[in-house]
PDB file of N, CA and C in Angstrom:
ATOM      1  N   UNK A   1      -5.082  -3.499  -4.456  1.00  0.00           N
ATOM      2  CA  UNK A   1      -6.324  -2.756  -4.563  1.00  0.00           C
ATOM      3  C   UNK A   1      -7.391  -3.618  -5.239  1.00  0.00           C
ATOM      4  N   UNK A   2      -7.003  -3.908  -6.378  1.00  0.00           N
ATOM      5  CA  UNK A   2      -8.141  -5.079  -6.749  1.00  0.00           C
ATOM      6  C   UNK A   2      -8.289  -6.378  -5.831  1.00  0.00           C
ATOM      7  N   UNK A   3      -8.222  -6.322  -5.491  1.00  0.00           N
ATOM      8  CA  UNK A   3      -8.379  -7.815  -4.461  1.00  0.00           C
ATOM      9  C   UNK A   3      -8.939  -7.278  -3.218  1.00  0.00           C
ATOM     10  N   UNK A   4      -8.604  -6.420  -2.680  1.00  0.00           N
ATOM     11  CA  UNK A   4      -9.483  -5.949  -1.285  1.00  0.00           C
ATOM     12  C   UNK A   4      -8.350  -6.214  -0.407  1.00  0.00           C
ATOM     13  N   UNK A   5      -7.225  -6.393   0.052  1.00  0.00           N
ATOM     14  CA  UNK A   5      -6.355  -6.431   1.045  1.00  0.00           C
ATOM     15  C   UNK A   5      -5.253  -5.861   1.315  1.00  0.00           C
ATOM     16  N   UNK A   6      -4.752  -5.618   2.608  1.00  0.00           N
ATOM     17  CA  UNK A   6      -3.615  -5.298   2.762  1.00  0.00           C
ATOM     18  C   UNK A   6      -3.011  -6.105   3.242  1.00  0.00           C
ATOM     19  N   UNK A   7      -1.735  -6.264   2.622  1.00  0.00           N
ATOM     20  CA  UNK A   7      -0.573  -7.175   3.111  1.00  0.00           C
ATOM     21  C   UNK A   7      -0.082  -6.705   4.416  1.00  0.00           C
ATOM     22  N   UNK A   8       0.309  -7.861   4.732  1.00  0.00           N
ATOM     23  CA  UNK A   8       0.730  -7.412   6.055  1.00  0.00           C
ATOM     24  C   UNK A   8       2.431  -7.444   6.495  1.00  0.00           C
ATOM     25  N   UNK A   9       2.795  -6.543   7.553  1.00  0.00           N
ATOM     26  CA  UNK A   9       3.855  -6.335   7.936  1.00  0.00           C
ATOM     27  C   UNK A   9       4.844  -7.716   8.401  1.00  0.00           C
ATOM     28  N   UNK A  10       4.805  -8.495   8.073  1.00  0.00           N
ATOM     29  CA  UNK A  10       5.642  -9.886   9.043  1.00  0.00           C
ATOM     30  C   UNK A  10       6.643  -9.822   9.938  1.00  0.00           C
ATOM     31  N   UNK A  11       6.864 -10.781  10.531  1.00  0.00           N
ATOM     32  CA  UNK A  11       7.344 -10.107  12.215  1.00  0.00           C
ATOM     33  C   UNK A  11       7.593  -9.196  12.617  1.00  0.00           C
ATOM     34  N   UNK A  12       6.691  -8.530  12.962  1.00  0.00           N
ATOM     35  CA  UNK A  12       6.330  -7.325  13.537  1.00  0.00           C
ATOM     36  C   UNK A  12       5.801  -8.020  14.996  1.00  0.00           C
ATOM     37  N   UNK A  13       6.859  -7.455  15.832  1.00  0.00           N
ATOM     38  CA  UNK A  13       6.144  -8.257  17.424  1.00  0.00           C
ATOM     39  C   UNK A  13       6.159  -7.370  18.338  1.00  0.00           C
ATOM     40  N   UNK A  14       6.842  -6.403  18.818  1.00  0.00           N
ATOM     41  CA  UNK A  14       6.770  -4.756  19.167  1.00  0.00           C
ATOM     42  C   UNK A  14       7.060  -3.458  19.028  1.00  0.00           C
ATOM     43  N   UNK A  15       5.360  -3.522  18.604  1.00  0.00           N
ATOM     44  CA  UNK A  15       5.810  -2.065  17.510  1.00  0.00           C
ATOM     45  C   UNK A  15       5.927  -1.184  18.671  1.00  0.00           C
ATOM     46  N   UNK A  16       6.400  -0.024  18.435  1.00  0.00           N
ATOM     47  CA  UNK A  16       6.810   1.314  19.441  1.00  0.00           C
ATOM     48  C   UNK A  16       5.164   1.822  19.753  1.00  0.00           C
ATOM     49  N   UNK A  17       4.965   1.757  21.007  1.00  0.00           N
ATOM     50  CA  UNK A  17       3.726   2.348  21.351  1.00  0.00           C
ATOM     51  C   UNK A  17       4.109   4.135  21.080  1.00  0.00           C
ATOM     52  N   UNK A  18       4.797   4.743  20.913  1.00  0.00           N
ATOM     53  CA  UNK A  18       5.043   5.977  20.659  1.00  0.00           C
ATOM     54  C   UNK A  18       4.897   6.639  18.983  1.00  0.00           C
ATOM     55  N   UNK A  19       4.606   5.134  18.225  1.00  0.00           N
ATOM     56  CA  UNK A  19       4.480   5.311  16.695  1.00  0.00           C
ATOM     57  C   UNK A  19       2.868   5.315  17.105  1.00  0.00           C
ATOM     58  N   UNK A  20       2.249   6.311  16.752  1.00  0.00           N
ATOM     59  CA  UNK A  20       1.185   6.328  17.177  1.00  0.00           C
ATOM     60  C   UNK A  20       0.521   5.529  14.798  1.00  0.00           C
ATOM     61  N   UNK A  21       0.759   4.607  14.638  1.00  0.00           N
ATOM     62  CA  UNK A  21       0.384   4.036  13.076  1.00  0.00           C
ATOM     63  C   UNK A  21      -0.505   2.564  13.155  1.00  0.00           C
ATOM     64  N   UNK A  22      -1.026   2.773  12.030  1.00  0.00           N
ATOM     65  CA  UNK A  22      -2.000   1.494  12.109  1.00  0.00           C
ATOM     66  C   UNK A  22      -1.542  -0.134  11.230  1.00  0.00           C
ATOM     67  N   UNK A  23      -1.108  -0.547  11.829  1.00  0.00           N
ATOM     68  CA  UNK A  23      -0.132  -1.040  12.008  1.00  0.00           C
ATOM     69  C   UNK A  23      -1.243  -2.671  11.255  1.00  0.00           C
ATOM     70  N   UNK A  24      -0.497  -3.614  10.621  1.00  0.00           N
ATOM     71  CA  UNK A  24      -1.257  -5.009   9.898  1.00  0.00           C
ATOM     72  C   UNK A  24      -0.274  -5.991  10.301  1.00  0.00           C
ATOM     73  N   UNK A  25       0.043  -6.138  11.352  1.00  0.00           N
ATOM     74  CA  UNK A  25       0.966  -7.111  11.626  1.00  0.00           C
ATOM     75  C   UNK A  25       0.564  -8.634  11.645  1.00  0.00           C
ATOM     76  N   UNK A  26       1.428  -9.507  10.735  1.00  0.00           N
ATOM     77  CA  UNK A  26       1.628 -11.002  10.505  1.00  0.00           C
ATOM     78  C   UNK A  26       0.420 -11.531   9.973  1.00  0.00           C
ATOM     79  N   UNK A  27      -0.522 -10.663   9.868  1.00  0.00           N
ATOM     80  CA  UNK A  27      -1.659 -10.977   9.256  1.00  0.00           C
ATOM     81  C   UNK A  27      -2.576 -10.191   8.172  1.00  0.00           C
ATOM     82  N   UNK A  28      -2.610 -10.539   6.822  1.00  0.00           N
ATOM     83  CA  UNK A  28      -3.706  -9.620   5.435  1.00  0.00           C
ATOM     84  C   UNK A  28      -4.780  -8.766   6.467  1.00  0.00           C
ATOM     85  N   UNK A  29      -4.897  -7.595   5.869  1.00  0.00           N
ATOM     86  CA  UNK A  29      -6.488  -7.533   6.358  1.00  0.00           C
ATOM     87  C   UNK A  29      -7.561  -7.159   5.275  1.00  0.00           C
ATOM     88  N   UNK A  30      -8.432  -7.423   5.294  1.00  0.00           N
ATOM     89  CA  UNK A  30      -9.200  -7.527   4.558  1.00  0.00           C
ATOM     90  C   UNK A  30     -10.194  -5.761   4.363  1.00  0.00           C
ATOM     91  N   UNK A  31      -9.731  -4.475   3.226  1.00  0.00           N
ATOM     92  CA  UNK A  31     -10.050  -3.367   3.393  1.00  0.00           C
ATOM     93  C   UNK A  31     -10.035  -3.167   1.952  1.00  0.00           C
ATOM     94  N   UNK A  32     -11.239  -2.211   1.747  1.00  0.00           N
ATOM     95  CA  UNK A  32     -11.067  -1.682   0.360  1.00  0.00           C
ATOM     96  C   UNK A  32     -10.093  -0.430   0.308  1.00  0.00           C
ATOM     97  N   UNK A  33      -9.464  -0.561  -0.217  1.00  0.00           N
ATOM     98  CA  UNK A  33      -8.211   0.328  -1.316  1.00  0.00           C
ATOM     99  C   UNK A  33      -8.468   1.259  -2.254  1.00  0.00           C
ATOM    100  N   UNK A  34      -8.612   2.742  -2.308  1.00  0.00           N
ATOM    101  CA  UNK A  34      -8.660   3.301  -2.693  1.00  0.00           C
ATOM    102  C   UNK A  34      -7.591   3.556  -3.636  1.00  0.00           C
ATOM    103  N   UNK A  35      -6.180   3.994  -2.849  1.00  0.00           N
ATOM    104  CA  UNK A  35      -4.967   4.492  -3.575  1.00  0.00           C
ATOM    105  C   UNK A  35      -3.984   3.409  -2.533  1.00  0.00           C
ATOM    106  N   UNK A  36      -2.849   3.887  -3.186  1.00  0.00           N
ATOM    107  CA  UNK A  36      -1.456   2.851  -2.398  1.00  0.00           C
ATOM    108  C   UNK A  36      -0.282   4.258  -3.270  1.00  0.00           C
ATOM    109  N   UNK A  37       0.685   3.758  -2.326  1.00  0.00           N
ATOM    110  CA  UNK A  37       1.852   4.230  -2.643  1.00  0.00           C
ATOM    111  C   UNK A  37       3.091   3.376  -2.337  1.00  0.00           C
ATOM    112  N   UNK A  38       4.445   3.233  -3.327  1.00  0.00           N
ATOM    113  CA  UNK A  38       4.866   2.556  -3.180  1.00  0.00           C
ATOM    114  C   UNK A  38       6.356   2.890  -3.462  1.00  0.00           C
ATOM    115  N   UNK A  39       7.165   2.768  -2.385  1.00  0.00           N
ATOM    116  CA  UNK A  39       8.458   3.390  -2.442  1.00  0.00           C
ATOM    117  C   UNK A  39       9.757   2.183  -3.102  1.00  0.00           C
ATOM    118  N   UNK A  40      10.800   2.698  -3.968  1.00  0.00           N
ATOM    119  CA  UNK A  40      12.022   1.676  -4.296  1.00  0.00           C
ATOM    120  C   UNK A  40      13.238   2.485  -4.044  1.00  0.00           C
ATOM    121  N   UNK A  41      13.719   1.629  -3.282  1.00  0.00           N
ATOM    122  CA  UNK A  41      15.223   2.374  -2.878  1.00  0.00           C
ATOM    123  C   UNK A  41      16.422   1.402  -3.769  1.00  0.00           C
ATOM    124  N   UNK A  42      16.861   1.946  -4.283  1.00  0.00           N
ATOM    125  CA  UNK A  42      18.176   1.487  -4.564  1.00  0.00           C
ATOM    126  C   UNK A  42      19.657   1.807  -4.371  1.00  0.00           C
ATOM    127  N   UNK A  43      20.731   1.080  -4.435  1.00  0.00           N
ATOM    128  CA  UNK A  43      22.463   1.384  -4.056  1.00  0.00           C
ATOM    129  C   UNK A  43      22.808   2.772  -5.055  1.00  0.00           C
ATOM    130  N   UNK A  44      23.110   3.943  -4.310  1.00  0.00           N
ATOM    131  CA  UNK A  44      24.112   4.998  -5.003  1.00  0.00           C
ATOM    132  C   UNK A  44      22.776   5.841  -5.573  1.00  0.00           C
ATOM    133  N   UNK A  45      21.588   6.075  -4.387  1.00  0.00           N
ATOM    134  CA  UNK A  45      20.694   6.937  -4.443  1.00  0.00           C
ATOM    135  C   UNK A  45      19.696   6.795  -5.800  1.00  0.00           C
ATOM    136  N   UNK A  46      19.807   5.746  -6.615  1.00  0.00           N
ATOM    137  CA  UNK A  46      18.422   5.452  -6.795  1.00  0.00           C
ATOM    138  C   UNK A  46      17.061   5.134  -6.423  1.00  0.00           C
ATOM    139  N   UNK A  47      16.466   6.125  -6.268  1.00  0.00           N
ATOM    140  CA  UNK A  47      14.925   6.304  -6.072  1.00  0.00           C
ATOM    141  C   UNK A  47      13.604   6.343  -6.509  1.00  0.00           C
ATOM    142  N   UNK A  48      12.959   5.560  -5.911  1.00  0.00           N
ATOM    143  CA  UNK A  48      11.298   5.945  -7.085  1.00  0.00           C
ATOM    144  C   UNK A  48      10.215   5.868  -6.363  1.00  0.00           C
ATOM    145  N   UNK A  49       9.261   6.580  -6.611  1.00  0.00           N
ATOM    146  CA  UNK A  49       7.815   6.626  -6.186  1.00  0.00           C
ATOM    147  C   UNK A  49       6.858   6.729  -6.661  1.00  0.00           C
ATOM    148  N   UNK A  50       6.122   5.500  -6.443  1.00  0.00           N
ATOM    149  CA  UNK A  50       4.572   5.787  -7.476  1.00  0.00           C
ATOM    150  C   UNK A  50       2.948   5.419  -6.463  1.00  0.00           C
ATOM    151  N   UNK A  51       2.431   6.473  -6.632  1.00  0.00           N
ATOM    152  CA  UNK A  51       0.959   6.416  -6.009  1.00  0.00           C
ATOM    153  C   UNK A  51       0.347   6.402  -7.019  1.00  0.00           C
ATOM    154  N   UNK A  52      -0.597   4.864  -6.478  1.00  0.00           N
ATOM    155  CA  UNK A  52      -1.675   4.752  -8.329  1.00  0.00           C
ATOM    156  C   UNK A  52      -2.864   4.734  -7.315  1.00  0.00           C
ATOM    157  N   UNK A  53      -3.971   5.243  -7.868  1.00  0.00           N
ATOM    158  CA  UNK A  53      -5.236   5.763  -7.300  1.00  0.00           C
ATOM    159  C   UNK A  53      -6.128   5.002  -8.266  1.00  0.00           C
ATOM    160  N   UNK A  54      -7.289   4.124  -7.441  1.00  0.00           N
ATOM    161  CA  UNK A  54      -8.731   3.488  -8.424  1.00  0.00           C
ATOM    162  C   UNK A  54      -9.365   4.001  -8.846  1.00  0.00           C
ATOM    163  N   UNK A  55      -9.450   3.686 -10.291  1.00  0.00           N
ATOM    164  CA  UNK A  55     -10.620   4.506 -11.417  1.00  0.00           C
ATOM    165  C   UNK A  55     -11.797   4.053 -11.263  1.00  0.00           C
ATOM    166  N   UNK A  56     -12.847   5.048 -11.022  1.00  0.00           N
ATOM    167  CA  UNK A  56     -13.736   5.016 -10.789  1.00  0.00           C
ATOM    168  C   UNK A  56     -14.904   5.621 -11.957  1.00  0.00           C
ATOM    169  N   UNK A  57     -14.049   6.006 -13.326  1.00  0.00           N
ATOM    170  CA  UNK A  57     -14.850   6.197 -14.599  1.00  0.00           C
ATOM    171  C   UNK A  57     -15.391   5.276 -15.048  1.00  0.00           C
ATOM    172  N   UNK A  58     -15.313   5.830 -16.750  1.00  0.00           N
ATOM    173  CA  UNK A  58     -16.003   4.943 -17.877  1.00  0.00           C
ATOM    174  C   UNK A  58     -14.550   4.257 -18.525  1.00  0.00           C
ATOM    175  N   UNK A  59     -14.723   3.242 -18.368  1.00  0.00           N
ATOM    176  CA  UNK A  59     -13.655   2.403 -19.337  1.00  0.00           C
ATOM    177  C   UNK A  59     -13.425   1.857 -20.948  1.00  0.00           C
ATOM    178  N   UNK A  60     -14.599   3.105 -21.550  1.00  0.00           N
ATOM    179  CA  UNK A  60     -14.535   3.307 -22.619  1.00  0.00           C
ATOM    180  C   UNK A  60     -13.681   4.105 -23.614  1.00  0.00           C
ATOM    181  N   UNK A  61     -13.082   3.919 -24.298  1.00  0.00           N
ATOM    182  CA  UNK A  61     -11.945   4.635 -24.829  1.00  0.00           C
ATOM    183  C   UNK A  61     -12.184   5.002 -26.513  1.00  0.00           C
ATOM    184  N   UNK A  62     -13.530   4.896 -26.465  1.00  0.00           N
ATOM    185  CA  UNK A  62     -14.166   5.123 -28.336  1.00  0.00           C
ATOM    186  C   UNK A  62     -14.851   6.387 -28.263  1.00  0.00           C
ATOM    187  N   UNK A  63     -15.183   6.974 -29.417  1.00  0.00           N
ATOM    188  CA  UNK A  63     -15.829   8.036 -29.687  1.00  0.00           C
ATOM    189  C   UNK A  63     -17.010   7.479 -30.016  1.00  0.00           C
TER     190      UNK A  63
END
């Protein structure tokens, strides 16, 4: 998100025309980022998920 890009999918050479998704194959693209979400799978059903969303406040933290 800070940087402006999305990474891209790597070899990705035919995607299913029936996945109707927008798809960044073998190549960054260059998009501003609002939010992301980001999945971790692990062995014997460890799981995690975190969606972090850009602050768009005051980055002041004083009274």
């Amino acid at each position: 998100m800070e940087k402006g890009y999305i990474h891209p999918t790597i070899n990705l050479e035919n995607p299913d025309p029936e996945c109707d998704l927008d798809y960044v194959p073998n190549q960054a693209r260059k998009k501003e980022i609002n939010c992301a979400l980001s999945n971790s799978l692990g062995f014997g059903g460890h799981n995690a998920v975190l969606i972090v969303k850009r602050w768009f406040g005051s980055t002041h933290h004083g009274e």
